[in-house]
PDB file of N, CA and C in Angstrom:
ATOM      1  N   UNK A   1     119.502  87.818  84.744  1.00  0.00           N
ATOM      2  CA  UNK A   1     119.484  86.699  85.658  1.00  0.00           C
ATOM      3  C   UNK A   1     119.426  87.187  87.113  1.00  0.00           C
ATOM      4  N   UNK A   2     119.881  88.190  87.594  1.00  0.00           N
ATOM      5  CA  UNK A   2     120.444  88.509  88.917  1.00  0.00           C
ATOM      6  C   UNK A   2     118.897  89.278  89.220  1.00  0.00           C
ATOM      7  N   UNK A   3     118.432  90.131  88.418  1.00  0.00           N
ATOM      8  CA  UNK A   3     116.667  90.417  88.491  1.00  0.00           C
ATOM      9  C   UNK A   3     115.923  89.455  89.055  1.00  0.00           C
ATOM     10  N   UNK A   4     115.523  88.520  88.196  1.00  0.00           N
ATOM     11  CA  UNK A   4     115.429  87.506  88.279  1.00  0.00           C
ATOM     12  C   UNK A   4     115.162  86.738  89.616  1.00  0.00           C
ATOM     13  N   UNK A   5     116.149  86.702  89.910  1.00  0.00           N
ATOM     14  CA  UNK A   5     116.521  86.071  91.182  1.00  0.00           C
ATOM     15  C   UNK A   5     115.900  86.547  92.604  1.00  0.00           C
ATOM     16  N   UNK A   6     116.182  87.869  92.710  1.00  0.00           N
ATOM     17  CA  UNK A   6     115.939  89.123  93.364  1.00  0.00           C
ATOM     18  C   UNK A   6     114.313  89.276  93.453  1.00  0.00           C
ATOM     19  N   UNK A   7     113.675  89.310  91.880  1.00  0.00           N
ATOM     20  CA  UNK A   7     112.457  88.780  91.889  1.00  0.00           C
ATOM     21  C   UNK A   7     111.523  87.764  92.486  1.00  0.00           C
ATOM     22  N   UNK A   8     111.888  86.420  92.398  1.00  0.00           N
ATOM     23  CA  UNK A   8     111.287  85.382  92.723  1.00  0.00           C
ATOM     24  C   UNK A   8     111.588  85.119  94.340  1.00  0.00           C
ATOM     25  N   UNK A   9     112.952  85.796  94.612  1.00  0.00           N
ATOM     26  CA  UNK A   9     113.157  85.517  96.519  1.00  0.00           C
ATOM     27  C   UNK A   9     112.031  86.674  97.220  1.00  0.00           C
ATOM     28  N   UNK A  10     112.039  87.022  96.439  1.00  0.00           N
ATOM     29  CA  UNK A  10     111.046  88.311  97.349  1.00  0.00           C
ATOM     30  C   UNK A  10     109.440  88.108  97.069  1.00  0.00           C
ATOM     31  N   UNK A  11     109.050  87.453  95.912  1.00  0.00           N
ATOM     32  CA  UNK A  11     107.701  86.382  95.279  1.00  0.00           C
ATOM     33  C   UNK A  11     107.537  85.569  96.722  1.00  0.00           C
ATOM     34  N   UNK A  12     108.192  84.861  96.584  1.00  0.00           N
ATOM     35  CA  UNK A  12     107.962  83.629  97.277  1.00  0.00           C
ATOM     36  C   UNK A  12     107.939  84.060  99.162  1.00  0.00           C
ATOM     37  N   UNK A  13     108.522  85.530  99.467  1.00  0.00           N
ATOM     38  CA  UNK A  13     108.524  85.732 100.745  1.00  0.00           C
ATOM     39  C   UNK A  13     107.343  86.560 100.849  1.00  0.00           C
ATOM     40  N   UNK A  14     106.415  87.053 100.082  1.00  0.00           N
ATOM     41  CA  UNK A  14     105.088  88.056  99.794  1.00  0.00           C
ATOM     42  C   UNK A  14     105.628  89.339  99.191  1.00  0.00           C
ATOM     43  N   UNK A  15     106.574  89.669  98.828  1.00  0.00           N
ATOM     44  CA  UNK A  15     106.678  91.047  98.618  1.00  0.00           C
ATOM     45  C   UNK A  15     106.893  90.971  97.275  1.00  0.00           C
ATOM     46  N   UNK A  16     106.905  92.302  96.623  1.00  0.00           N
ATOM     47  CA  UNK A  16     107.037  92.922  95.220  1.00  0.00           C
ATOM     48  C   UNK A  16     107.646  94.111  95.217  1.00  0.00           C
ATOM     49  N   UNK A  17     108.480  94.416  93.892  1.00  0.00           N
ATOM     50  CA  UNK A  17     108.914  96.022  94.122  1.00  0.00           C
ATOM     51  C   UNK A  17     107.651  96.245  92.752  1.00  0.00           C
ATOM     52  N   UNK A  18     107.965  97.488  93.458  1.00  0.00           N
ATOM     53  CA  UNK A  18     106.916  98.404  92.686  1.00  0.00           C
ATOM     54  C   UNK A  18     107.540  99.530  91.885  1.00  0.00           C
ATOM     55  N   UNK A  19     108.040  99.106  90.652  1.00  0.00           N
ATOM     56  CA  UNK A  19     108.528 100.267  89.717  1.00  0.00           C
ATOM     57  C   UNK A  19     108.971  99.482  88.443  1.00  0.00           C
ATOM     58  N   UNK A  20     108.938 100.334  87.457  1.00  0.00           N
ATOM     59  CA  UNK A  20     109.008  99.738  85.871  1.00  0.00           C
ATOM     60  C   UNK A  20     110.577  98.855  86.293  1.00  0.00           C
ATOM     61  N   UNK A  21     110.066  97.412  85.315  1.00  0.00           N
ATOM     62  CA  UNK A  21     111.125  96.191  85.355  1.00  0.00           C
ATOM     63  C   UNK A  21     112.395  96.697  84.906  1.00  0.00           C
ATOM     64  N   UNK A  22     112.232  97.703  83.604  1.00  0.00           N
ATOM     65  CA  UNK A  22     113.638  98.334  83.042  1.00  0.00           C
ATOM     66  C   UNK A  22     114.667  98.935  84.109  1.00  0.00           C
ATOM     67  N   UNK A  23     113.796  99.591  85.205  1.00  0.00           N
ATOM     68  CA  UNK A  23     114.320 100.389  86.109  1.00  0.00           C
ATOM     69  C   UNK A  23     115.189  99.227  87.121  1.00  0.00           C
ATOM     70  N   UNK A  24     114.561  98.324  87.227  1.00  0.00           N
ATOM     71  CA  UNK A  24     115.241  97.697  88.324  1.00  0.00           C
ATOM     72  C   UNK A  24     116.456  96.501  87.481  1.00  0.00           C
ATOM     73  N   UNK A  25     116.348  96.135  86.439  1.00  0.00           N
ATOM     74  CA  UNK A  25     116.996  95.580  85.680  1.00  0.00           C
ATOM     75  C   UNK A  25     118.441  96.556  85.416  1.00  0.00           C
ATOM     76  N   UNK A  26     118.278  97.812  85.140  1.00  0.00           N
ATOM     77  CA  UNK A  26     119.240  99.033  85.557  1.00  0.00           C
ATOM     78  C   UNK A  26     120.086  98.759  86.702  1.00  0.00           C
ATOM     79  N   UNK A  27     119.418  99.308  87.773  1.00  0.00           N
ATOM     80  CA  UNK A  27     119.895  98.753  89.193  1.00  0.00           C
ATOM     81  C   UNK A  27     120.623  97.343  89.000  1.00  0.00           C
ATOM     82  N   UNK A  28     120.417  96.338  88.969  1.00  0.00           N
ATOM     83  CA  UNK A  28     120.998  95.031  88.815  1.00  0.00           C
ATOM     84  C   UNK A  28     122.201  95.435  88.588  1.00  0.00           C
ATOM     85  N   UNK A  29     122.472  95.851  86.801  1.00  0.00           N
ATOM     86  CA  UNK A  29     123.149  95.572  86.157  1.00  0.00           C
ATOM     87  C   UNK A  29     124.463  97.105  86.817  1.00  0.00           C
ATOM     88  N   UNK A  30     123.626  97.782  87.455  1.00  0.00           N
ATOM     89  CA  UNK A  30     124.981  98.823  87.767  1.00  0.00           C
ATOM     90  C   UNK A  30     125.637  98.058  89.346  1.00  0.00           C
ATOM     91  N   UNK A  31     124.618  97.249  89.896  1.00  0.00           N
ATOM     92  CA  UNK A  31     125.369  96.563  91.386  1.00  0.00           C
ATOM     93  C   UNK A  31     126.419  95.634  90.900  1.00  0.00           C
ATOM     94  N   UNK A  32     126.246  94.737  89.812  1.00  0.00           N
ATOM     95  CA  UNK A  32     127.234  93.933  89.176  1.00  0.00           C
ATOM     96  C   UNK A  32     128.575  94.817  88.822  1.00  0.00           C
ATOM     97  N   UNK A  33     127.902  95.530  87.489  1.00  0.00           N
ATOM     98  CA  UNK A  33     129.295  96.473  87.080  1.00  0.00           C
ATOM     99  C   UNK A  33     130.459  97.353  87.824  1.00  0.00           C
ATOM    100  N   UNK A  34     129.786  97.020  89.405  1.00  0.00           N
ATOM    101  CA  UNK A  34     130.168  97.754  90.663  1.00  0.00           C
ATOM    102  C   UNK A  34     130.256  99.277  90.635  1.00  0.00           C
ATOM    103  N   UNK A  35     129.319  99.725  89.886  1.00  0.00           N
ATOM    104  CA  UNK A  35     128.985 101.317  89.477  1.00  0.00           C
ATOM    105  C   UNK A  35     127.985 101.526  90.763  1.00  0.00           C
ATOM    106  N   UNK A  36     127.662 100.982  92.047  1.00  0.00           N
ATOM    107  CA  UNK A  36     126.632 100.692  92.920  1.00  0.00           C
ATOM    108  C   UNK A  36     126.792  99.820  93.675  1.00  0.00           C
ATOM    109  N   UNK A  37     126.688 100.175  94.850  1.00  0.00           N
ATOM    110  CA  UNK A  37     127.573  99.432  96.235  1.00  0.00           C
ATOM    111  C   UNK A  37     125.700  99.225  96.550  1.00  0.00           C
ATOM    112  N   UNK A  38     126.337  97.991  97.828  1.00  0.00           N
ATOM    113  CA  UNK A  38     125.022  97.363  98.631  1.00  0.00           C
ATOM    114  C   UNK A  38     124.273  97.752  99.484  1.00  0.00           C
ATOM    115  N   UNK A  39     124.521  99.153 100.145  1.00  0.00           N
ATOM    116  CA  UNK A  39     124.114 100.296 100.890  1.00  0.00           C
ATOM    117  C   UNK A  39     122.975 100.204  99.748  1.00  0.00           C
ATOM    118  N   UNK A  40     123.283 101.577  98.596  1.00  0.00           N
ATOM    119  CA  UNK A  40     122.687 101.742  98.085  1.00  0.00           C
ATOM    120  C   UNK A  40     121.825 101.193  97.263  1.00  0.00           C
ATOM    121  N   UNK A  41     122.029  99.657  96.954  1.00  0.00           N
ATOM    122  CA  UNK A  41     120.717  98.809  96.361  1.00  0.00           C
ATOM    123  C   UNK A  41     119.676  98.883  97.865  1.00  0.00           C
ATOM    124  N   UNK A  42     120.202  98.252  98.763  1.00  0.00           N
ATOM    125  CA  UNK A  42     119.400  97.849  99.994  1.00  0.00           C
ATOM    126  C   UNK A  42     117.977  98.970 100.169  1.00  0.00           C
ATOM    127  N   UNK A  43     118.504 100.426  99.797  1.00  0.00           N
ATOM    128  CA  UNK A  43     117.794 101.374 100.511  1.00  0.00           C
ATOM    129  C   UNK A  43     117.175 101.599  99.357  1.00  0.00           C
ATOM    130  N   UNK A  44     117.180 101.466  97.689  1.00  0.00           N
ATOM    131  CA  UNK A  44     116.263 101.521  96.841  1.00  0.00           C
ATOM    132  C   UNK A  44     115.642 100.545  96.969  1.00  0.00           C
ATOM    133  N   UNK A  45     116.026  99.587  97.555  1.00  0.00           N
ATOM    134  CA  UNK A  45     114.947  98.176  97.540  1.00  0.00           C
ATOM    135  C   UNK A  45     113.586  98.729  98.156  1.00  0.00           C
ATOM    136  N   UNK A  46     114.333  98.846  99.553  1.00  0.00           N
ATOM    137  CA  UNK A  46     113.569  99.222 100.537  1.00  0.00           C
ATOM    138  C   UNK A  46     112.158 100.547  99.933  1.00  0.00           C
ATOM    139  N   UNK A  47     112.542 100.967  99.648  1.00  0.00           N
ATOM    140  CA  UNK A  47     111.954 102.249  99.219  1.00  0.00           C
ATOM    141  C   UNK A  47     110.761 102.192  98.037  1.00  0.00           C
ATOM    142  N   UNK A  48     110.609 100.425  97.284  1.00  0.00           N
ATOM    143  CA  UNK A  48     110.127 100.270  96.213  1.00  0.00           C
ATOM    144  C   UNK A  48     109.548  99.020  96.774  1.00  0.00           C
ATOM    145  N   UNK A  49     109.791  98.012  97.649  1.00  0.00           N
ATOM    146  CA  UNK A  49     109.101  97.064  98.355  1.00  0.00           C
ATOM    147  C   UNK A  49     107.728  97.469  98.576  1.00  0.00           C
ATOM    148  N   UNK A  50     106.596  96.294  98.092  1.00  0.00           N
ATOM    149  CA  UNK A  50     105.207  96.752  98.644  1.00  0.00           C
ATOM    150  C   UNK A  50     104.788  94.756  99.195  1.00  0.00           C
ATOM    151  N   UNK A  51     104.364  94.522 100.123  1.00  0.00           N
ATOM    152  CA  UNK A  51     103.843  93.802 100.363  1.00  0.00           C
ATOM    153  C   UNK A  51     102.358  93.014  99.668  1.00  0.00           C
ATOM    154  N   UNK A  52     102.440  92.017  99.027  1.00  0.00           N
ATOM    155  CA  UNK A  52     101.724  91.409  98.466  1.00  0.00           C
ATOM    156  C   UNK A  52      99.834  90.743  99.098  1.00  0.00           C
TER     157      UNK A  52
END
C-alpha cells in the first residue's frame, strides 16, 4: 500500500523511479519496519527519480 501511494504521488506530479518494483517495495517495507529512517529513503528516492 505505502508503494503504492509513493507511486501514484509522484505519477501524477511527472516523475517515475526507475528500478525493479521488488526493490522499491523492499525500501517501503524496511521505512515502515523502521529498519530505515527518512534521510535515507529521501536520498534513494532521489537517486532513482527520472522525469516523465
Amino acid at each position: 500500500m505505502g508503494h503504492a501511494a509513493v507511486e501514484i504521488f509522484l505519477v501524477f506530479n511527472g516523475w517515475e523511479i526507475e528500478t525493479f518494483i521488488e526493490k522499491q517495495e523492499q525500501v517501503i517495507l524496511r521505512i515502515a519496519s523502521g529498519e530505515s529512517g527518512r534521510q535515507k529513503f529521501k536520498t534513494r528516492l532521489r537517486d532513482h527519480l527520472v522525469e516523465k
